[in-house]
PDB file of N, CA and C in Angstrom:
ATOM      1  N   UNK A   1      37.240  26.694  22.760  1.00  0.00           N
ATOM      2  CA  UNK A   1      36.329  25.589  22.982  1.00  0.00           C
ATOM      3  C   UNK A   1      37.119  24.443  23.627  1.00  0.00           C
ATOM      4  N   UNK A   2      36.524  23.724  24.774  1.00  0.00           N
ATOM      5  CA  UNK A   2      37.336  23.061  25.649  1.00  0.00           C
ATOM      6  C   UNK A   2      36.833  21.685  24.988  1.00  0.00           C
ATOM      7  N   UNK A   3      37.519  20.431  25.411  1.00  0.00           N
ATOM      8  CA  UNK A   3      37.371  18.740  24.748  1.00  0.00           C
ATOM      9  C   UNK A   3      36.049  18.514  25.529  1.00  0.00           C
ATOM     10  N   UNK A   4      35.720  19.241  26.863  1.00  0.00           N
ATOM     11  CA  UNK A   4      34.001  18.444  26.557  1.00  0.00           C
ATOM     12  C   UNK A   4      33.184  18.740  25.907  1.00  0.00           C
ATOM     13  N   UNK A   5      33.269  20.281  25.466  1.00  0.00           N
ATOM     14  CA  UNK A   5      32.030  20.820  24.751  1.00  0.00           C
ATOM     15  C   UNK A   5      32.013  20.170  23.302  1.00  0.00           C
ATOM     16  N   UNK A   6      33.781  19.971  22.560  1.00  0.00           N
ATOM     17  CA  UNK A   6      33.898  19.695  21.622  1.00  0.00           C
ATOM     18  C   UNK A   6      33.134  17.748  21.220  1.00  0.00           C
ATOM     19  N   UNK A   7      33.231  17.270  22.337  1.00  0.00           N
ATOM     20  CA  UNK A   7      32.522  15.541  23.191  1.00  0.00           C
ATOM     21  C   UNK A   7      31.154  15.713  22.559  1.00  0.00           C
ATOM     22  N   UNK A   8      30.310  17.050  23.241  1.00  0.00           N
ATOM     23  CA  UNK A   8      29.434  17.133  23.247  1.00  0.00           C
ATOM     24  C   UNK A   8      28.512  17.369  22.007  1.00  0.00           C
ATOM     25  N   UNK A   9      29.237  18.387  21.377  1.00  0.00           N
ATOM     26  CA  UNK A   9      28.853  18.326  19.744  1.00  0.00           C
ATOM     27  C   UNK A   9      29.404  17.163  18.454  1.00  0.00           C
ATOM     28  N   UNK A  10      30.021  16.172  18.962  1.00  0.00           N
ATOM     29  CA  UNK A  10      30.001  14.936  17.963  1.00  0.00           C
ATOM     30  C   UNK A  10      29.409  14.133  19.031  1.00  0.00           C
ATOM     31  N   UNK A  11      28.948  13.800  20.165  1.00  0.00           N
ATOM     32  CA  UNK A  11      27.286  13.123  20.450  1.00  0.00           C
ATOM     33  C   UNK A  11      26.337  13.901  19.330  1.00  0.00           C
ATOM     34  N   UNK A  12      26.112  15.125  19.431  1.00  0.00           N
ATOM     35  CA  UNK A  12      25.006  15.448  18.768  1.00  0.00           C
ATOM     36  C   UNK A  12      24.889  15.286  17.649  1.00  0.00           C
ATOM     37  N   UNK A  13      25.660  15.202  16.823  1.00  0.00           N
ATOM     38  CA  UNK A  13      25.924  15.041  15.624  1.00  0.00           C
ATOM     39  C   UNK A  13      25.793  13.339  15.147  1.00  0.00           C
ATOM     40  N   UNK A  14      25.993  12.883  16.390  1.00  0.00           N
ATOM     41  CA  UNK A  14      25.784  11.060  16.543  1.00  0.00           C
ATOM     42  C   UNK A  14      24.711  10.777  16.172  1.00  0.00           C
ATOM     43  N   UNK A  15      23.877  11.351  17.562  1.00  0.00           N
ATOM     44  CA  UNK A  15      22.075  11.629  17.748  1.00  0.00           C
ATOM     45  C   UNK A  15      21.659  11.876  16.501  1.00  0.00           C
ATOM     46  N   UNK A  16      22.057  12.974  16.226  1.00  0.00           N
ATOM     47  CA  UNK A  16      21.376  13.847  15.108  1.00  0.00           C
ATOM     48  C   UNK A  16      21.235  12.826  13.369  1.00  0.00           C
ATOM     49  N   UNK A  17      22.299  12.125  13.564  1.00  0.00           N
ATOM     50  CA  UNK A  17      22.090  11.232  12.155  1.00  0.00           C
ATOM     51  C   UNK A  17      21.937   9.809  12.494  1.00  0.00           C
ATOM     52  N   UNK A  18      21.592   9.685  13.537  1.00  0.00           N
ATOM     53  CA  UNK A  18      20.650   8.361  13.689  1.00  0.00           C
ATOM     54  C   UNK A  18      19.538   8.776  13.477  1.00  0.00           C
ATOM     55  N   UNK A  19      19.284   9.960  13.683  1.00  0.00           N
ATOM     56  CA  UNK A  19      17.252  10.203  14.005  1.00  0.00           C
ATOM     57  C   UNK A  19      17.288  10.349  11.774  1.00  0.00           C
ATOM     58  N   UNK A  20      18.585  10.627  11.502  1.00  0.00           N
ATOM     59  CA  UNK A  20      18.222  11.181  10.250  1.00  0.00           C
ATOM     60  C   UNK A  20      17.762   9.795   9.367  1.00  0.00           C
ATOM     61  N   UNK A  21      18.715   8.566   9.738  1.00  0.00           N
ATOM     62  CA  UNK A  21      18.140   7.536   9.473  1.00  0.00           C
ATOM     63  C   UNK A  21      16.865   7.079   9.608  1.00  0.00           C
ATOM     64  N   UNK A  22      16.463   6.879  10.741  1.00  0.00           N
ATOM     65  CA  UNK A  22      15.474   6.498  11.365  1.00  0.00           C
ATOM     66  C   UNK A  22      14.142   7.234  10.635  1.00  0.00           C
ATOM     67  N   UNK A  23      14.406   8.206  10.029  1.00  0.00           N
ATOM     68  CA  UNK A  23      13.030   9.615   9.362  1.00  0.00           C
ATOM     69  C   UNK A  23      13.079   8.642   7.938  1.00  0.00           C
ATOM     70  N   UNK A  24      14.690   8.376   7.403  1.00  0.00           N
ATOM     71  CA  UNK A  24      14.555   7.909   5.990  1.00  0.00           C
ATOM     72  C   UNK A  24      14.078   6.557   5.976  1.00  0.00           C
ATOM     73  N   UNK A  25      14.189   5.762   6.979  1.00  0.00           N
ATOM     74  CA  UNK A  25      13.564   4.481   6.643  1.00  0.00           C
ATOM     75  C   UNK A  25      12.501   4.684   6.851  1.00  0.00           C
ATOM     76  N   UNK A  26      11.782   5.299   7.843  1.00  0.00           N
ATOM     77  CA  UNK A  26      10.328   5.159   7.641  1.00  0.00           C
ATOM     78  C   UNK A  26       9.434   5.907   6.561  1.00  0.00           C
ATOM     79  N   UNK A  27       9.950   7.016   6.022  1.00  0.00           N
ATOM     80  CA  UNK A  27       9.666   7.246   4.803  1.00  0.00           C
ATOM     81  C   UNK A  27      10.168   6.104   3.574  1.00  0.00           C
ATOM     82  N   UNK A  28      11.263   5.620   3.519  1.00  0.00           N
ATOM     83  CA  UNK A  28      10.714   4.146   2.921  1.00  0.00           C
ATOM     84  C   UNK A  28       9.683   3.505   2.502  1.00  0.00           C
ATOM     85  N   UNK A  29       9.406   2.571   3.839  1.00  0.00           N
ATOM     86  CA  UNK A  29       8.496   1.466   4.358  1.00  0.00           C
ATOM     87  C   UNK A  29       7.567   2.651   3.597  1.00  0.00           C
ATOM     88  N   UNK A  30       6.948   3.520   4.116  1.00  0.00           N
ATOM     89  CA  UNK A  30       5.385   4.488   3.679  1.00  0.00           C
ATOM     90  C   UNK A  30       5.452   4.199   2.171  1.00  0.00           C
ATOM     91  N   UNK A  31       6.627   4.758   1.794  1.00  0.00           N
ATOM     92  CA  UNK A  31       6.365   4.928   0.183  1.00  0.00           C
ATOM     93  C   UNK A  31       5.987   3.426  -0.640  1.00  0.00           C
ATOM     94  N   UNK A  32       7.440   2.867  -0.359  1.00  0.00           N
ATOM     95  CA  UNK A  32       7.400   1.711  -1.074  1.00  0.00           C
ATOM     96  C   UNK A  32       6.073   0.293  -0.445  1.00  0.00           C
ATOM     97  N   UNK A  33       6.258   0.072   1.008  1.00  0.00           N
ATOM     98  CA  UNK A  33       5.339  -1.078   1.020  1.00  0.00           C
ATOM     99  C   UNK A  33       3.977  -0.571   1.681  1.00  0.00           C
ATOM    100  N   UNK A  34       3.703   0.687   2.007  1.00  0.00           N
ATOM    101  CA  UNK A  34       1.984   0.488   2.274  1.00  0.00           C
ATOM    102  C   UNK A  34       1.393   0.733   0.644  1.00  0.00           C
ATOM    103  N   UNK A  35       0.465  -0.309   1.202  1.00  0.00           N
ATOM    104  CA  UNK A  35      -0.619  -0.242  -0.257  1.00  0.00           C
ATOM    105  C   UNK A  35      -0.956   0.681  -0.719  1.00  0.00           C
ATOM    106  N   UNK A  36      -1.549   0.856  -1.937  1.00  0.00           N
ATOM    107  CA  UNK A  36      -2.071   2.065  -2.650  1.00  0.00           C
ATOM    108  C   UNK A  36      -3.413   2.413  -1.912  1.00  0.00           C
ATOM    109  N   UNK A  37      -4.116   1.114  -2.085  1.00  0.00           N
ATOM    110  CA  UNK A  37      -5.588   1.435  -1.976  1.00  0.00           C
ATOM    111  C   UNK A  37      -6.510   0.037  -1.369  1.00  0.00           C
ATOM    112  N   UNK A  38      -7.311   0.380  -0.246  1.00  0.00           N
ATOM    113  CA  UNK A  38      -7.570  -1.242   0.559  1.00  0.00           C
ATOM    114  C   UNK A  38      -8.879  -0.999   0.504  1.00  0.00           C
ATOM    115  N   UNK A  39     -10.044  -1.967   0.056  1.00  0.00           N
ATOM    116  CA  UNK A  39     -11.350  -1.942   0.514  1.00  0.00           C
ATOM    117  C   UNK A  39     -11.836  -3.320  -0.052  1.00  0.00           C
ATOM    118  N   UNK A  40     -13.288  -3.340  -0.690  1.00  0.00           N
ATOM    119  CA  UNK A  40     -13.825  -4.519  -0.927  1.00  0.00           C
ATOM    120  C   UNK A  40     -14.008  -4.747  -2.036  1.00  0.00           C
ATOM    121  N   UNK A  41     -13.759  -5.585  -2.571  1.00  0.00           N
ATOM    122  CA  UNK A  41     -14.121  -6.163  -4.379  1.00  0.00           C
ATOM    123  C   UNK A  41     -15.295  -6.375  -4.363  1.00  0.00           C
ATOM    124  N   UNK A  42     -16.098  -5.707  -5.741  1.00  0.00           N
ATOM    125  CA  UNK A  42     -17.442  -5.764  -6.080  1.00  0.00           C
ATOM    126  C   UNK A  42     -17.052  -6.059  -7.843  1.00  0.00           C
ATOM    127  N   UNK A  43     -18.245  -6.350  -8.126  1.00  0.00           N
ATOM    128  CA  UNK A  43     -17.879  -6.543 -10.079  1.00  0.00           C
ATOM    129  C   UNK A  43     -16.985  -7.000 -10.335  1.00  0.00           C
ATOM    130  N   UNK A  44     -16.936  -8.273  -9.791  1.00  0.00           N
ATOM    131  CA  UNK A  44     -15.307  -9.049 -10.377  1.00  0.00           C
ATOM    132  C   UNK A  44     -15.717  -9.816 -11.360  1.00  0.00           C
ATOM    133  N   UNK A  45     -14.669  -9.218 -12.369  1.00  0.00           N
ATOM    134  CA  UNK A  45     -15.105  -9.970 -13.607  1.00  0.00           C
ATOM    135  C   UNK A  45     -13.746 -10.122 -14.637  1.00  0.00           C
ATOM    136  N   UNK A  46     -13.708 -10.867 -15.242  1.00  0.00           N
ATOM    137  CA  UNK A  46     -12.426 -11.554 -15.784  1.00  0.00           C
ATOM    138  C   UNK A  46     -11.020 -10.947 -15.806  1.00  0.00           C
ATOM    139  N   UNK A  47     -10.715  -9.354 -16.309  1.00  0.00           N
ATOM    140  CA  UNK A  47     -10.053  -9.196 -16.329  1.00  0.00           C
ATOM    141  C   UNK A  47     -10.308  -7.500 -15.511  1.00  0.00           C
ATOM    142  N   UNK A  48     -11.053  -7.653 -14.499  1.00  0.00           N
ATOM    143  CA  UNK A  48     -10.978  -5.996 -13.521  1.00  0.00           C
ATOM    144  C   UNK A  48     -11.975  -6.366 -12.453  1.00  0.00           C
ATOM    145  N   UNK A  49     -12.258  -5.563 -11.472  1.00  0.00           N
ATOM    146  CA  UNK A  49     -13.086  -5.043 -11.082  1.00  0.00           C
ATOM    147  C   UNK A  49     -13.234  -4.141 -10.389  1.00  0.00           C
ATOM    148  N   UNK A  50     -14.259  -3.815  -9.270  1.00  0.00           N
ATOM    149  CA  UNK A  50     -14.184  -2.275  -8.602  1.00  0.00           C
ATOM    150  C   UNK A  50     -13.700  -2.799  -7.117  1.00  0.00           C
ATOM    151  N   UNK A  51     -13.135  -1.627  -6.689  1.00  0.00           N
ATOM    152  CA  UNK A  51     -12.712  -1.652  -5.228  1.00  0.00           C
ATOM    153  C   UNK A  51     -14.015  -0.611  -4.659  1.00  0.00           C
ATOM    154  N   UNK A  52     -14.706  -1.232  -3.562  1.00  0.00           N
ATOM    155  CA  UNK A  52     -15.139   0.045  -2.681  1.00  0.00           C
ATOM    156  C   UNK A  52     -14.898   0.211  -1.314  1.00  0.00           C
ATOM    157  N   UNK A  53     -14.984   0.714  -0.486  1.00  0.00           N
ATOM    158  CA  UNK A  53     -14.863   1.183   0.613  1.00  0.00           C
ATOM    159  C   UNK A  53     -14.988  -0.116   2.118  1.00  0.00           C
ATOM    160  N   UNK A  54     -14.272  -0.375   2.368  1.00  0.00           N
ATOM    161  CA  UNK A  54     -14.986  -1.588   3.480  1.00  0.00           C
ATOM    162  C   UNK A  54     -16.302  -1.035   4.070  1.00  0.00           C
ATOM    163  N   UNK A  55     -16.321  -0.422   5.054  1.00  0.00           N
ATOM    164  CA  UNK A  55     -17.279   0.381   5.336  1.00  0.00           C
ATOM    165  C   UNK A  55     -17.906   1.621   5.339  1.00  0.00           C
ATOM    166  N   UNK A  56     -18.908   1.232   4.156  1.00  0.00           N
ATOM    167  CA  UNK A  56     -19.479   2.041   2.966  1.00  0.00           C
ATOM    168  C   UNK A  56     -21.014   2.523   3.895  1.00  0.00           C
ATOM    169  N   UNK A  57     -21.404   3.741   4.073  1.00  0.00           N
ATOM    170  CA  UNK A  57     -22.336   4.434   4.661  1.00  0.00           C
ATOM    171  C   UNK A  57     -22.889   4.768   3.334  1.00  0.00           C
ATOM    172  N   UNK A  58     -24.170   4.280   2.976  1.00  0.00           N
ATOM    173  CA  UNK A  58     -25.291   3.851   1.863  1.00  0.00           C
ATOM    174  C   UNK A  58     -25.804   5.140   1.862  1.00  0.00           C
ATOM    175  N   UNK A  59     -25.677   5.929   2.509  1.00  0.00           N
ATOM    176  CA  UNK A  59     -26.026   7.641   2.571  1.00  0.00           C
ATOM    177  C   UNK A  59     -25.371   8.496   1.824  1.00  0.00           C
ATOM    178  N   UNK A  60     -23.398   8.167   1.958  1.00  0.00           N
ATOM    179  CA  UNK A  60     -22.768   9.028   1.933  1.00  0.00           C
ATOM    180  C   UNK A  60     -21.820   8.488   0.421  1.00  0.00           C
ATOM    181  N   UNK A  61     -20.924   9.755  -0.522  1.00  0.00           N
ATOM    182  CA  UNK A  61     -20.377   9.298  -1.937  1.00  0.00           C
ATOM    183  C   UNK A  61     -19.415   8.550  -1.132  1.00  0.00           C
ATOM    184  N   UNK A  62     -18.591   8.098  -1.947  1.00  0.00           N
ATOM    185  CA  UNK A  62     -17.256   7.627  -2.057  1.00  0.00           C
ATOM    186  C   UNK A  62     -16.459   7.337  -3.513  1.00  0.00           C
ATOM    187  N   UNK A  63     -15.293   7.671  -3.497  1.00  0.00           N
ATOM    188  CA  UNK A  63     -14.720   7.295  -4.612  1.00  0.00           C
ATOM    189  C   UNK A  63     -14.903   5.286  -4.724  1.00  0.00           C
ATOM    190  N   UNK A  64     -14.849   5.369  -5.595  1.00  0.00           N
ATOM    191  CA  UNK A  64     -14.868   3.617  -6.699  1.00  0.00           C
ATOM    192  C   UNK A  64     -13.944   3.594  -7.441  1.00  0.00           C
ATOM    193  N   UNK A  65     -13.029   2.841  -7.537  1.00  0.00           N
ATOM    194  CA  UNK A  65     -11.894   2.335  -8.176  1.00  0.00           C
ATOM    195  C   UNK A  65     -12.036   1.328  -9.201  1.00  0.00           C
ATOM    196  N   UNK A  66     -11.589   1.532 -10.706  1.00  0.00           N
ATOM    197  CA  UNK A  66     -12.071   0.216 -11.665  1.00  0.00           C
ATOM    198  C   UNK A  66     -10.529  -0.618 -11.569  1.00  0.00           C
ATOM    199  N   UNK A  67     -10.440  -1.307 -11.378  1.00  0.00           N
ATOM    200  CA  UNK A  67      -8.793  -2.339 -11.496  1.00  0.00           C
ATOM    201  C   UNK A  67      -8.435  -2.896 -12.016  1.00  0.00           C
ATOM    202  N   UNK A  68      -7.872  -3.048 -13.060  1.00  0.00           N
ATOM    203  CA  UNK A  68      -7.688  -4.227 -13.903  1.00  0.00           C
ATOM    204  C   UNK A  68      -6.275  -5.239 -13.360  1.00  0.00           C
ATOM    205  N   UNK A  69      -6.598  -6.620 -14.341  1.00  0.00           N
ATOM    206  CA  UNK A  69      -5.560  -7.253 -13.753  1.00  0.00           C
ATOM    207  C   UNK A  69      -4.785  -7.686 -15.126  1.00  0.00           C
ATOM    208  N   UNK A  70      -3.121  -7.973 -14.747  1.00  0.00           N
ATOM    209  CA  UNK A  70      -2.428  -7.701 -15.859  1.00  0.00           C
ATOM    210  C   UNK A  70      -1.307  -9.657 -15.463  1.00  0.00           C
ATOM    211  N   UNK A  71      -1.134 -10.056 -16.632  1.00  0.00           N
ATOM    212  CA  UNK A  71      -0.013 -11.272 -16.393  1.00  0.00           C
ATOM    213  C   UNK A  71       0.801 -11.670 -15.361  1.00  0.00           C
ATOM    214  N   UNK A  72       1.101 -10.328 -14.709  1.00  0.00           N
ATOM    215  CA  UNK A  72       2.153  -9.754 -14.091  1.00  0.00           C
ATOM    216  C   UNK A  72       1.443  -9.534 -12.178  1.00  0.00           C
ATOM    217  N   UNK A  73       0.066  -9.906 -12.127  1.00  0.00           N
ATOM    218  CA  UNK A  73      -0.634  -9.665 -10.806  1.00  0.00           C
ATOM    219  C   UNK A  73      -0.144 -10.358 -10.221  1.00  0.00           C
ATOM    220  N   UNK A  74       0.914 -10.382  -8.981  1.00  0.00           N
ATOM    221  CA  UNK A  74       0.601 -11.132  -7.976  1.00  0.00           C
ATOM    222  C   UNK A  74      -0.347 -11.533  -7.237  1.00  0.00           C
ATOM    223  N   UNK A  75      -0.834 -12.447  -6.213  1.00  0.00           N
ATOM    224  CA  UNK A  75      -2.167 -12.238  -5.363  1.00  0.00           C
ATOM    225  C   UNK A  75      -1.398 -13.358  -4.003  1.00  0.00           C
ATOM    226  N   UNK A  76      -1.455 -12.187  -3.148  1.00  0.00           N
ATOM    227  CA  UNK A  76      -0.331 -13.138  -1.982  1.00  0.00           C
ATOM    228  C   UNK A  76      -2.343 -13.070  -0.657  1.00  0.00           C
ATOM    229  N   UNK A  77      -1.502 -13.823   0.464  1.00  0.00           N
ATOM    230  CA  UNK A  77      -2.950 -13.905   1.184  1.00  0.00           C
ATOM    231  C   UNK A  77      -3.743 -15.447   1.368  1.00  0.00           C
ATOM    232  N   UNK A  78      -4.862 -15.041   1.155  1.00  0.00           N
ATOM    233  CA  UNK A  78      -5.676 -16.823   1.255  1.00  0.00           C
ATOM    234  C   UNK A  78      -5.690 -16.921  -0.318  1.00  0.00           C
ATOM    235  N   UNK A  79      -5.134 -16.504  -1.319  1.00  0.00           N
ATOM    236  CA  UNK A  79      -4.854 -17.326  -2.569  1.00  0.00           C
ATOM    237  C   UNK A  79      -3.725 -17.065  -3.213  1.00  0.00           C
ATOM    238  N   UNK A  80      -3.398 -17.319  -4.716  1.00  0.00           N
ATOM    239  CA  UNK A  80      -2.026 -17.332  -5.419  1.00  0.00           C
ATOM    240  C   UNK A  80      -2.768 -16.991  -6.547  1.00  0.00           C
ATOM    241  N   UNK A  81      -4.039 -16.669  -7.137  1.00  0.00           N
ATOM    242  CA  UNK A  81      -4.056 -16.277  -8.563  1.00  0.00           C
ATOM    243  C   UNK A  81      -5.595 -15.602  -8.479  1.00  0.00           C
ATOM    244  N   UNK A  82      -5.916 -15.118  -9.833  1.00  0.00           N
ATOM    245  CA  UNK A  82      -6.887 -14.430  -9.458  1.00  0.00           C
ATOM    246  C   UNK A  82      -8.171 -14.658  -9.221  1.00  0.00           C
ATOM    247  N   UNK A  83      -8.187 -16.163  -9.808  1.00  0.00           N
ATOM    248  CA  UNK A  83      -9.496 -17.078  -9.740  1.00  0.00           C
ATOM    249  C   UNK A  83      -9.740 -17.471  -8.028  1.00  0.00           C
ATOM    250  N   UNK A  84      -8.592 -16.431  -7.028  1.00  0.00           N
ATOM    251  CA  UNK A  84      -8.833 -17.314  -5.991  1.00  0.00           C
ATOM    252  C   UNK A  84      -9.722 -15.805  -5.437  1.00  0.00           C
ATOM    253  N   UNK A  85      -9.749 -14.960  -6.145  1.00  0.00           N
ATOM    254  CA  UNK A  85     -10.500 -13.886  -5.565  1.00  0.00           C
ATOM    255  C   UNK A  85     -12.038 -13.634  -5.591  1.00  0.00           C
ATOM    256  N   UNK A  86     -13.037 -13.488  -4.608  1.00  0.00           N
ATOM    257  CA  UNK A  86     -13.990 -13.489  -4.750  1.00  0.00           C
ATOM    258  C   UNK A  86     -14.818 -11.949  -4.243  1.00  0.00           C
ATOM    259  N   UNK A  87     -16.004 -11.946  -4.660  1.00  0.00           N
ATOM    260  CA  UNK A  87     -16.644 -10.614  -3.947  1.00  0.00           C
ATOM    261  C   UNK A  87     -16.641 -10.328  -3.035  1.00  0.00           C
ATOM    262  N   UNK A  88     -17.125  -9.162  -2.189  1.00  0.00           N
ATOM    263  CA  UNK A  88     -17.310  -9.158  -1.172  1.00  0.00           C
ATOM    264  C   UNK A  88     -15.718  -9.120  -0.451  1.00  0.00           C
ATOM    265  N   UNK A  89     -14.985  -9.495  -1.192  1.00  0.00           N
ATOM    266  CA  UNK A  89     -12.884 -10.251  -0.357  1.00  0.00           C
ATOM    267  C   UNK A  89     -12.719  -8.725   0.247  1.00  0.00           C
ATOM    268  N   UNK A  90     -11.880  -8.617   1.048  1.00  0.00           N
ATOM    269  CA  UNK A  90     -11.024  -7.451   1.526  1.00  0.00           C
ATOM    270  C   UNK A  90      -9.661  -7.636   1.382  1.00  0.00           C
ATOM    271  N   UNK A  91      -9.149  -6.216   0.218  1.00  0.00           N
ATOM    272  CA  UNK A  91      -7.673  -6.415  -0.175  1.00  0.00           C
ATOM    273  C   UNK A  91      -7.478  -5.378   0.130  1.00  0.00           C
ATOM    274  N   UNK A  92      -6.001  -5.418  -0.274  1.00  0.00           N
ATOM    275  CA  UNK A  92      -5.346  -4.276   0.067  1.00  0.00           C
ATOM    276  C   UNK A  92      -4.348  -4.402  -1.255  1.00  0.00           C
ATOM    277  N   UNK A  93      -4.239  -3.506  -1.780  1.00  0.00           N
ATOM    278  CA  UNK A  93      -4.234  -3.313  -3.797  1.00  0.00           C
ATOM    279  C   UNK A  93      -2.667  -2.603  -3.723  1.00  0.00           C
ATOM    280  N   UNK A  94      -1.555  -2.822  -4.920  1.00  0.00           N
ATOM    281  CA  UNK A  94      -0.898  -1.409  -5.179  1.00  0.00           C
ATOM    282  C   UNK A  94      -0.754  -1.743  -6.548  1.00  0.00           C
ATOM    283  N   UNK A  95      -1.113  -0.451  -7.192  1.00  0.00           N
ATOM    284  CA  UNK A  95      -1.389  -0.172  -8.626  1.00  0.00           C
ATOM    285  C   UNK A  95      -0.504   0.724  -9.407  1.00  0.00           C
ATOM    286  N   UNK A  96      -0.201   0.294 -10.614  1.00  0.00           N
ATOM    287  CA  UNK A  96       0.206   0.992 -11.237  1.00  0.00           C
ATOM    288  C   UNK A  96      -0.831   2.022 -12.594  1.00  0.00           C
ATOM    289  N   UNK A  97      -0.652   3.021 -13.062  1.00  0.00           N
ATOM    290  CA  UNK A  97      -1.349   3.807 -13.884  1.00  0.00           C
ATOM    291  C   UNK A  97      -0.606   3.174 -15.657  1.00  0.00           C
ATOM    292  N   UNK A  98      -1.466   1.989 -16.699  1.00  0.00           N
ATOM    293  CA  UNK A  98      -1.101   2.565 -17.338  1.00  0.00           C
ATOM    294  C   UNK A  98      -2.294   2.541 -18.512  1.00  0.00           C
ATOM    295  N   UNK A  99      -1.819   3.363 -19.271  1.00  0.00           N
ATOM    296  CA  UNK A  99      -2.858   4.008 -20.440  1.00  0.00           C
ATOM    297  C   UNK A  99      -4.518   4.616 -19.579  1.00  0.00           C
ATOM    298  N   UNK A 100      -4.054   5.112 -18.445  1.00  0.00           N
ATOM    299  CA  UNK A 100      -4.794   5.975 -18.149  1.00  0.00           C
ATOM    300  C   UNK A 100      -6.009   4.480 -17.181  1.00  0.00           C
ATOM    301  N   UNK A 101      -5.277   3.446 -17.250  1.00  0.00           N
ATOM    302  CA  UNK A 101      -5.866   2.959 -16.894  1.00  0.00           C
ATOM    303  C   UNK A 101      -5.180   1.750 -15.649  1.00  0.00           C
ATOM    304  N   UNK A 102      -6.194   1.603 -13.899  1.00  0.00           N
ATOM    305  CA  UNK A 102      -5.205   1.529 -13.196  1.00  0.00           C
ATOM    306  C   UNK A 102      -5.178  -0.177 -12.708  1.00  0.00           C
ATOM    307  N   UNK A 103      -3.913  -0.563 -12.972  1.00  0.00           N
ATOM    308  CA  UNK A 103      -3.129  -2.076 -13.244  1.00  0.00           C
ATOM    309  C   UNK A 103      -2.894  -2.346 -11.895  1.00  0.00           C
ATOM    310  N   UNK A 104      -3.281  -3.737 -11.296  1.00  0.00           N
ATOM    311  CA  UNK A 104      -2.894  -3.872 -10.250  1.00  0.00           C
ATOM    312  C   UNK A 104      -1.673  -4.789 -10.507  1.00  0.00           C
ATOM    313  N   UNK A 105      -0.632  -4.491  -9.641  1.00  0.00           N
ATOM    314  CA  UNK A 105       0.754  -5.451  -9.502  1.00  0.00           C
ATOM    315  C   UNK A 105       0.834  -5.987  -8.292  1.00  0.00           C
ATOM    316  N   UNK A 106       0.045  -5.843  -7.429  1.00  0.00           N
ATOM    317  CA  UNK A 106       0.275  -6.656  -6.389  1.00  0.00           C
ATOM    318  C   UNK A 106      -1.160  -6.981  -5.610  1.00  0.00           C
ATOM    319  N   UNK A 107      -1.419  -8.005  -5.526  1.00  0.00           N
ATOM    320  CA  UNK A 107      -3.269  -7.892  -3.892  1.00  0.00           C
ATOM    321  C   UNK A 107      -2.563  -8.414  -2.816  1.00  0.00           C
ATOM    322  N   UNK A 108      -3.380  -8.356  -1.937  1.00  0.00           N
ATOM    323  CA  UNK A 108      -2.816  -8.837  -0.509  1.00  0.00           C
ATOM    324  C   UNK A 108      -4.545  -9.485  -0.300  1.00  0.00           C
ATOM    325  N   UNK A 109      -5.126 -10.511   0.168  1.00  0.00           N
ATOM    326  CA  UNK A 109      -6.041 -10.617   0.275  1.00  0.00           C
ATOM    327  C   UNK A 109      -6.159 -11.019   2.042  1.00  0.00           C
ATOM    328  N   UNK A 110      -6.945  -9.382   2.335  1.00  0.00           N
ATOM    329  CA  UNK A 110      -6.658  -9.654   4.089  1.00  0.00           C
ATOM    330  C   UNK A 110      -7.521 -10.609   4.700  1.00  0.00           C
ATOM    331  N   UNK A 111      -6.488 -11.337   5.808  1.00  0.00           N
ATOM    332  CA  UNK A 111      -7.203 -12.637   6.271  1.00  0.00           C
ATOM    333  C   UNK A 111      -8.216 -12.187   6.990  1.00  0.00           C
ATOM    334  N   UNK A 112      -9.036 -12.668   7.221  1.00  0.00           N
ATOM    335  CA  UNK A 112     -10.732 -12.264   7.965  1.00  0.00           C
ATOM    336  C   UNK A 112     -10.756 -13.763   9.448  1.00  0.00           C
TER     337      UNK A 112
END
């Protein structure tokens, strides 16, 4: 094996673990910061309510989400707490599961 070919396989090997980076950060970003779950607050009521679908076809099912909110909620967006959330709002939610029941830790309340 001559010094260019040998050139040629530590480029690739260069290439090859930049792209390997590049796969792990964006599996990152996916995991950790896209939201769990984004649609519209309906039944807001002191301590939960439901998420449904932004655009909900009155024909067709969809899953409904019950949410509760815990000490610990952030609410980043057009407010800072939960009294700033209203019906009808469009968020974008990430939840945690506990006692079978699902906790939001973070809203994003998307600007309109």
């Amino acid at each position: 094996m001559n010094s260019h070919i040998k050139g040629e396989i530590k480029s690739l090997i260069i290439v090859l673990n930049i792209v390997l980076v590049l796969f792990v950060v964006v599996l990152f970003y996916w995991h950790f910061i896209k939201s769990d779950y984004k649609g519209v607050i309906t039944n807001l009521q002191e301590d939960n309510f439901t998420l449904e679908p932004i655009n909900a076809d009155e024909e067709a099912e969809y899953n409904v989400y019950k949410i509760f909110f815990s000490k610990n909620t952030k609410i980043r967006g057009k407010g800072t707490t939960v009294d700033d959330l209203d019906e009808r709002q469009q968020i974008k939610v990430w939840v945690e599961k506990i006692n079978k029941r699902m906790v939001a830790n973070k809203i994003n309340i998307i600007e309109e």
